[in-house]
Protein backbone atom coordinates (compact mmCIF):
# COMPACT_ATOMS: atom_id res chain seq x y z
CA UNK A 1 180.53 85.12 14.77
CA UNK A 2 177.82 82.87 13.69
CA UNK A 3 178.29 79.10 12.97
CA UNK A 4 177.02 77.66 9.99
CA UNK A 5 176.90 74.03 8.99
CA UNK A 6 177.22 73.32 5.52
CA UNK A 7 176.44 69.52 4.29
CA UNK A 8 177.09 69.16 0.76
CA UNK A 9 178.71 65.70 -1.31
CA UNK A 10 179.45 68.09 -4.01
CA UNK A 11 183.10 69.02 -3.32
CA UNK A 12 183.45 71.92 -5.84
CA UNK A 13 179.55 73.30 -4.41
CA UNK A 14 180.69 72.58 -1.29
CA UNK A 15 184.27 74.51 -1.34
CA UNK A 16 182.87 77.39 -3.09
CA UNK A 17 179.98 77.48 -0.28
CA UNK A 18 182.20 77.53 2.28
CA UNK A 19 184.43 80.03 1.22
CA UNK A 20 181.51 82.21 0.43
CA UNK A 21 180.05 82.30 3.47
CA UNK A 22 183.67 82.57 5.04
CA UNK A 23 183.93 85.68 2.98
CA UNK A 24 180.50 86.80 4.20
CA UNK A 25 181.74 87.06 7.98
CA UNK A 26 180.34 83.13 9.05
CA UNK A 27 182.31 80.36 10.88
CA UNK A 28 181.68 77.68 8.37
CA UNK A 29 181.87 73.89 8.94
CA UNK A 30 181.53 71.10 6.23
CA UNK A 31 180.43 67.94 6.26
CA UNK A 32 180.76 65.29 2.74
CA UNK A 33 177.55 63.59 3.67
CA UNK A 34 174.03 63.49 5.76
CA UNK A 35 175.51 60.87 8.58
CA UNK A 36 178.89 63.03 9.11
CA UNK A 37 176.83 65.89 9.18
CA UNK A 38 174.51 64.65 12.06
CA UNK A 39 177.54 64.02 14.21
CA UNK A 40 179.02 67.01 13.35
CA UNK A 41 175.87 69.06 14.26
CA UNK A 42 175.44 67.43 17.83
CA UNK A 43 178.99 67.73 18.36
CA UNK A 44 179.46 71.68 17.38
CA UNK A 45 175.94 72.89 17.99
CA UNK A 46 175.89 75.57 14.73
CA UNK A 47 173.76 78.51 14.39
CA UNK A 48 172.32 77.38 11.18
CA UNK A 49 172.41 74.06 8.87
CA UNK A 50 172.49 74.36 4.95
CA UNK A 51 172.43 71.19 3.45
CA UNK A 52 171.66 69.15 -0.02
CA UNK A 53 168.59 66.82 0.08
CA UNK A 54 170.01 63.71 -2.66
CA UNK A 55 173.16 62.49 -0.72
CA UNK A 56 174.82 59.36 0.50
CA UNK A 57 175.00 57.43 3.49
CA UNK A 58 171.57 59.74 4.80
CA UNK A 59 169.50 62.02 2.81
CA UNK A 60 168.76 65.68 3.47
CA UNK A 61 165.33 64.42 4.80
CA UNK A 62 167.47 62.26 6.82
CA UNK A 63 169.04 64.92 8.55
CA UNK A 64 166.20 66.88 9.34
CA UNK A 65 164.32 64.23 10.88
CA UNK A 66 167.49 63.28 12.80
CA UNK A 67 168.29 66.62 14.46
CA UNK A 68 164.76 67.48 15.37
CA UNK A 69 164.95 63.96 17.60
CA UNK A 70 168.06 65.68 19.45
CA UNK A 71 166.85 68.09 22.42
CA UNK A 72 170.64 69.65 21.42
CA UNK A 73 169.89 70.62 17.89
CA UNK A 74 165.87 70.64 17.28
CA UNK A 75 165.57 74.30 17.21
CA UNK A 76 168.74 74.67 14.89
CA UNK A 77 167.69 76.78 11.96
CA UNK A 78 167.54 74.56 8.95
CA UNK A 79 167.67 75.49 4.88
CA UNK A 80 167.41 73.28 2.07
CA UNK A 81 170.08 73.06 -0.81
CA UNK A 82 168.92 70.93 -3.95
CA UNK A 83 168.25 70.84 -7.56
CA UNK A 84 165.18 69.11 -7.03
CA UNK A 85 162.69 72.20 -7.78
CA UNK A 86 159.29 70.05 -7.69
CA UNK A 87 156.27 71.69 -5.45
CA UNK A 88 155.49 67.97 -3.91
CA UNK A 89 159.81 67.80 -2.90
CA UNK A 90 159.29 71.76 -1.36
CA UNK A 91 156.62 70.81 0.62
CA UNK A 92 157.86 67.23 2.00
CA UNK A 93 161.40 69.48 3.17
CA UNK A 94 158.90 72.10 4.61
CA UNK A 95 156.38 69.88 6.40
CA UNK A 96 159.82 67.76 8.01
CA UNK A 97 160.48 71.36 9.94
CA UNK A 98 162.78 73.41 7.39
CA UNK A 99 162.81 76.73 7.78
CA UNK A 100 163.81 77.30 4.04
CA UNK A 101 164.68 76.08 0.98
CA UNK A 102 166.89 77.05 -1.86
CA UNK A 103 166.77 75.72 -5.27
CA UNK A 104 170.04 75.19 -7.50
CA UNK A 105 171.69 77.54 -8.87
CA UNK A 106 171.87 79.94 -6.47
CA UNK A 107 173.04 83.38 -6.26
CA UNK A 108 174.96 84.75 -3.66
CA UNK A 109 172.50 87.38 -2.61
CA UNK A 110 169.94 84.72 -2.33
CA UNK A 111 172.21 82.55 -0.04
CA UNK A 112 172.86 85.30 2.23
CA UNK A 113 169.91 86.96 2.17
CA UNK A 114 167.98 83.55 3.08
CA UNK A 115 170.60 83.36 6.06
CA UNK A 116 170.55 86.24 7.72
CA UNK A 117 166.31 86.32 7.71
CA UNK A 118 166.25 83.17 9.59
CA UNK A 119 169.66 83.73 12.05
CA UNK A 120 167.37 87.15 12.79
CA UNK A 121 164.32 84.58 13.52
CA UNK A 122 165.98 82.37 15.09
CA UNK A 123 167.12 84.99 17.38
CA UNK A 124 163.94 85.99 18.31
CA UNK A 125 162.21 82.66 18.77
CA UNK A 126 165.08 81.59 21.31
CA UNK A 127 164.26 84.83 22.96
CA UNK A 128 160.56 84.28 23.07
CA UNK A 129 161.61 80.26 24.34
CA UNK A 130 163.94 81.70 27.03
CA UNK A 131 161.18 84.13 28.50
CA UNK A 132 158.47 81.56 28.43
CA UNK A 133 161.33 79.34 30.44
CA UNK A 134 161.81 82.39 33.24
CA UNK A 135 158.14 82.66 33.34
CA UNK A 136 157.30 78.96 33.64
CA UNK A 137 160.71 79.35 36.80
CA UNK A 138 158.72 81.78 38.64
CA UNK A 139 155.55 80.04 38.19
CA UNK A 140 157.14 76.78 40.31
CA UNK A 141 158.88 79.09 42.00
CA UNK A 142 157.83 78.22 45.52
CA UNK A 143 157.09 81.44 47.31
CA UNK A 144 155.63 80.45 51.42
CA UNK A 145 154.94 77.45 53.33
CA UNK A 146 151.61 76.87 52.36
CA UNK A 147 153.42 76.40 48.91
CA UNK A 148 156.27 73.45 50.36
CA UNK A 149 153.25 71.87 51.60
CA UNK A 150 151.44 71.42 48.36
CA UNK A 151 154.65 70.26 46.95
CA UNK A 152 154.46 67.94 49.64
CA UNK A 153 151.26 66.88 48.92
CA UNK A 154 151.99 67.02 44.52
CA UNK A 155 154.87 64.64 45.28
CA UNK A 156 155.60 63.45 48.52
CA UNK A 157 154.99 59.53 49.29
CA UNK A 158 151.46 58.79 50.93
CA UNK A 159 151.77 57.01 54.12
CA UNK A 160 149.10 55.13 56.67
CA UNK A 161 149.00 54.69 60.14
CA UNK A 162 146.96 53.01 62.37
CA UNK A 163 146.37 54.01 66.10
CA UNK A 164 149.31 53.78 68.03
CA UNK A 165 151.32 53.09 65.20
CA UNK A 166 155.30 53.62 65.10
CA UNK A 167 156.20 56.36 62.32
CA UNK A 168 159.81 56.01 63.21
CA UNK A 169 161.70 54.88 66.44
CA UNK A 170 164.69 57.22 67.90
CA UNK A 171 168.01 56.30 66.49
CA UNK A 172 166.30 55.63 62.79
CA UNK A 173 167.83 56.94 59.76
CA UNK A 174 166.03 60.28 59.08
CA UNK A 175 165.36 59.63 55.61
CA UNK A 176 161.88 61.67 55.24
CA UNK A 177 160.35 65.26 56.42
CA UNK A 178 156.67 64.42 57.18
CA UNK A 179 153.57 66.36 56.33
CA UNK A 180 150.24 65.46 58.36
CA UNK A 181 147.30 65.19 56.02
CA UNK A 182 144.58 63.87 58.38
CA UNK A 183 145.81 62.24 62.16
CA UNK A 184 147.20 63.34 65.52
CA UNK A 185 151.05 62.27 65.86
CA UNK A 186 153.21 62.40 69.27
CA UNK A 187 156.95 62.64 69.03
CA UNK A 188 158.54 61.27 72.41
CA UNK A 189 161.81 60.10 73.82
CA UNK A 190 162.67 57.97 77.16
CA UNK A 191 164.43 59.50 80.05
CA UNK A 192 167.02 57.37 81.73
CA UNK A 193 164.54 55.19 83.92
CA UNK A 194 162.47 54.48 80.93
CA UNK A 195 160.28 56.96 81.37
CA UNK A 196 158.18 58.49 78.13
CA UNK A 197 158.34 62.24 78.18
CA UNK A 198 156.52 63.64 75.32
CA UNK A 199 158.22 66.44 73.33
CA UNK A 200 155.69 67.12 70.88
CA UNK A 201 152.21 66.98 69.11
CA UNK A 202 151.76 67.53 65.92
CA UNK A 203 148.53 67.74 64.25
CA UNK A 204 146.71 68.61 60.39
CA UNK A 205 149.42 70.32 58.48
CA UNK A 206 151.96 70.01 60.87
CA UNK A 207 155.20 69.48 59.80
CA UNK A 208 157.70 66.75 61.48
CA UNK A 209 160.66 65.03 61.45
CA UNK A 210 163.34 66.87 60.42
CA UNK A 211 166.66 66.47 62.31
CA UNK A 212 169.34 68.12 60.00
CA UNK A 213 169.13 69.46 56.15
CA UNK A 214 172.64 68.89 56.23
CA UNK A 215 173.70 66.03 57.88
CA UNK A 216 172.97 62.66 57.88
CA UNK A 217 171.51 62.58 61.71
CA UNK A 218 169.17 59.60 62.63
CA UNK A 219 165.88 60.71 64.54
CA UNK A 220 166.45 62.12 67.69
CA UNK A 221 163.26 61.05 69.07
CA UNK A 222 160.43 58.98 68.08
CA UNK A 223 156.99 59.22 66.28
CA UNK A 224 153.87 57.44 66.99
CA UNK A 225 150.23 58.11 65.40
CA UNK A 226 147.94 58.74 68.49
CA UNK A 227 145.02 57.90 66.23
CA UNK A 228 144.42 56.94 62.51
CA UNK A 229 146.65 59.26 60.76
CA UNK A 230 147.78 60.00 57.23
CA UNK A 231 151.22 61.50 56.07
CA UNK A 232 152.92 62.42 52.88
CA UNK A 233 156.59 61.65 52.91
CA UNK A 234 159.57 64.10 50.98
CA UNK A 235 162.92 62.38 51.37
CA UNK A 236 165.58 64.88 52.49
CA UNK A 237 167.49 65.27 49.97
CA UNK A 238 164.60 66.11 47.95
CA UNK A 239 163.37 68.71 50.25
CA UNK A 240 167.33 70.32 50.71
CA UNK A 241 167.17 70.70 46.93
CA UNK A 242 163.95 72.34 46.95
CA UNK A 243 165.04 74.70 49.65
CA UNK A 244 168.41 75.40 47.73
CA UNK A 245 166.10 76.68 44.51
CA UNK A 246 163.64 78.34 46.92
CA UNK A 247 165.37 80.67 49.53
CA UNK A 248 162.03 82.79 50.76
CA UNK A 249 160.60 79.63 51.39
CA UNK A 250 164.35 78.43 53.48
CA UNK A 251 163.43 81.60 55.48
CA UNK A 252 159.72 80.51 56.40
CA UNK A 253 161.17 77.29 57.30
CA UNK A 254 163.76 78.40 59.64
CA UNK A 255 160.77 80.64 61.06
CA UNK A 256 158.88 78.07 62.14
CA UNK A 257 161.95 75.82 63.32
CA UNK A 258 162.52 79.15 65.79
CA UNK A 259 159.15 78.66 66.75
CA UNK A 260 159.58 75.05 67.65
CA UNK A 261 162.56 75.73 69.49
CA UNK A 262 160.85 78.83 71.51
CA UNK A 263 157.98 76.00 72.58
CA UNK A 264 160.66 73.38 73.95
CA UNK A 265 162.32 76.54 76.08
CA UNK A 266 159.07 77.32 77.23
CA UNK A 267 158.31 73.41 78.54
CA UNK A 268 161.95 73.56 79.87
CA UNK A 269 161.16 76.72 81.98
C-alpha cells in the first residue's frame, strides 16, 4: 500500500482528504502545518506529498525547498494543493521541483487521477536511478590486479625514498600495502648473528608489505629503497574493504601471494 503525506491547516480539507484517499486504497498521514510536515516526511519516508502552499509556521514553498535538501526525501513525488490559481504562483511551485499542482476545488477524479500518474512515474524514475546505480557498481567494480593497482595509484598516499632509505623496520606496525611506482626496494631480516639475509626484491609495480588482511601483525621483515624509489601507500583496512567488495580481484591476490610463497620454497631448497 502506498504512503501518502497529506499537509493541509485546513482541518475540514484536510479530514475529508484523508479519508478520501483512505477510501481510495492509500496509507494516509497528516500533518496541520509545513514544519510538522517536514519532520513527518523525513521520519516516515511517504510515497507521495500533497500539500497546501499558504500555511503557518512554513509555507508550501517551504516544504519543497526543505525536502529536496534531504538525500532521504528529494526524489519524493510532490503535488501542490492551493487556491492560489495565478500562472506566476504555478510556475514558482513548478520551477521549486513539484511534480504537480492542483488548484482548489478539486474533484475526486482529479485528486486521484493526478496521484496515481506520478506514483506510476515515480516508479519508473527510481527504476531508471537504481539501474544507473548497478551500472555505475560494475563500472568501479574492480575486476584484476592491474585494476587494485590503479586504485592504488587513484588513492593511495605518495611516498619518497631516498637511496638506502628505511620503508619500515621489522617489528613495525603494518599499517600500509605498498605499490612501487618508480625504485628498486629490498625486504630483509637478520639471522641470529646479525647477519642480513635478503628475502626479497621488489621492483616497478611490485607489490609489498602485506603481513595479514586480517590481523593486526607488525612487519615481519624490513624494507629498504636500494635506490631512489617512489611508492603509493593503501592502509589495510582500506585495501581489506576493497577486497571484501571485489572477490575476483581477492582471488588474483591470493594468486600472486602463492607465487611469493613458491619463490621463498624455492630459495629454501
Amino acid at each position: 500500500m502506498k504512503k501518502i503525506l497529506l499537509i493541509e491547516d485546513d482541518v475540514v480539507l484536510r479530514e475529508n482528504t484523508a479519508e478520501l484517499l483512505e477510501l481510495s486504497n492509500y496509507e494516509v498521514i497528516t500533518a496541520a502545518n509545513g514544519k510538522i510536515g517536514v519532520e513527518i516526511a523525513d521520519i516516515n519516508l511517504p510515497d507521495l506529498i500533497v500539500c497546501d502552499i499558504m500555511m503557518p509556521e512554513l509555507d508550501g514553498y517551504g516544504v519543497l525547498e526543505a525536502l529536496s535538501k534531504n538525500n532521504k526525501t528529494k526524489h519524493t513525488s510532490f503535488i501542490f494543493l492551493s487556491a492560489k490559481t495565478e500562472r506566476k504562483d504555478v510556475r514558482k511551485g513548478m520551477n521549486l521541483g513539484a511534480d504537480d499542482y492542483i488548484t482548489k476545488p478539486f474533484s475526486e477524479d482529479e485528486l486521484i487521477s493526478a496521484i496515481e500518474s506520478r506514483l506510476a512515474k515515480a516508479s519508473i524514475l527510481k527504476d531508471i536511478r537504481e539501474y544507473k546505480e548497478e551500472i555505475k557498481e560494475e563500472r568501479d567494480e574492480l575486476r584484476s590486479l592491474n585494476d587494485l593497482k590503479n586504485y592504488f595509484d587513484d588513492n593511495g598516499e605518495t611516498f619518497h625514498f631516498s637511496k638506502d632509505k628505511a620503508i619500515y623496520q621489522e617489528g613495525n606496525n603494518s599499517n600500509y600495502i605498498y605499490l612501487i611506482i618508480s625504485g628498486l626496494v629490498k625486504c630483509h631480516k637478520l639471522d641470529e648473528q646479525g647477519k642480513q639475509l635478503t628475502t626479497a626484491l621488489y621492483q616497478e609495480d611490485n607489490l609489498f608489505g602485506y603481513t595479514s588482511f586480517t590481523q593486526n601483525l607488525a612487519y615481519q621483515e624490513s624494507a629498504t629503497a636500494i635506490k631512489e624509489t617512489v611508492l603509493v601507500g593503501l592502509s589495510k583496512n582500506v585495501l581489506t574493504s576493497v577486497l571484501n567488495k571485489n572477490h575476483k580481484v581477492t582471488l588474483e591476490l591470493i594468486e600472486l601471494l602463492t607465487e611469493d610463497l613458491a619463490g621463498v620454497k624455492n630459495q629454501l631448497l
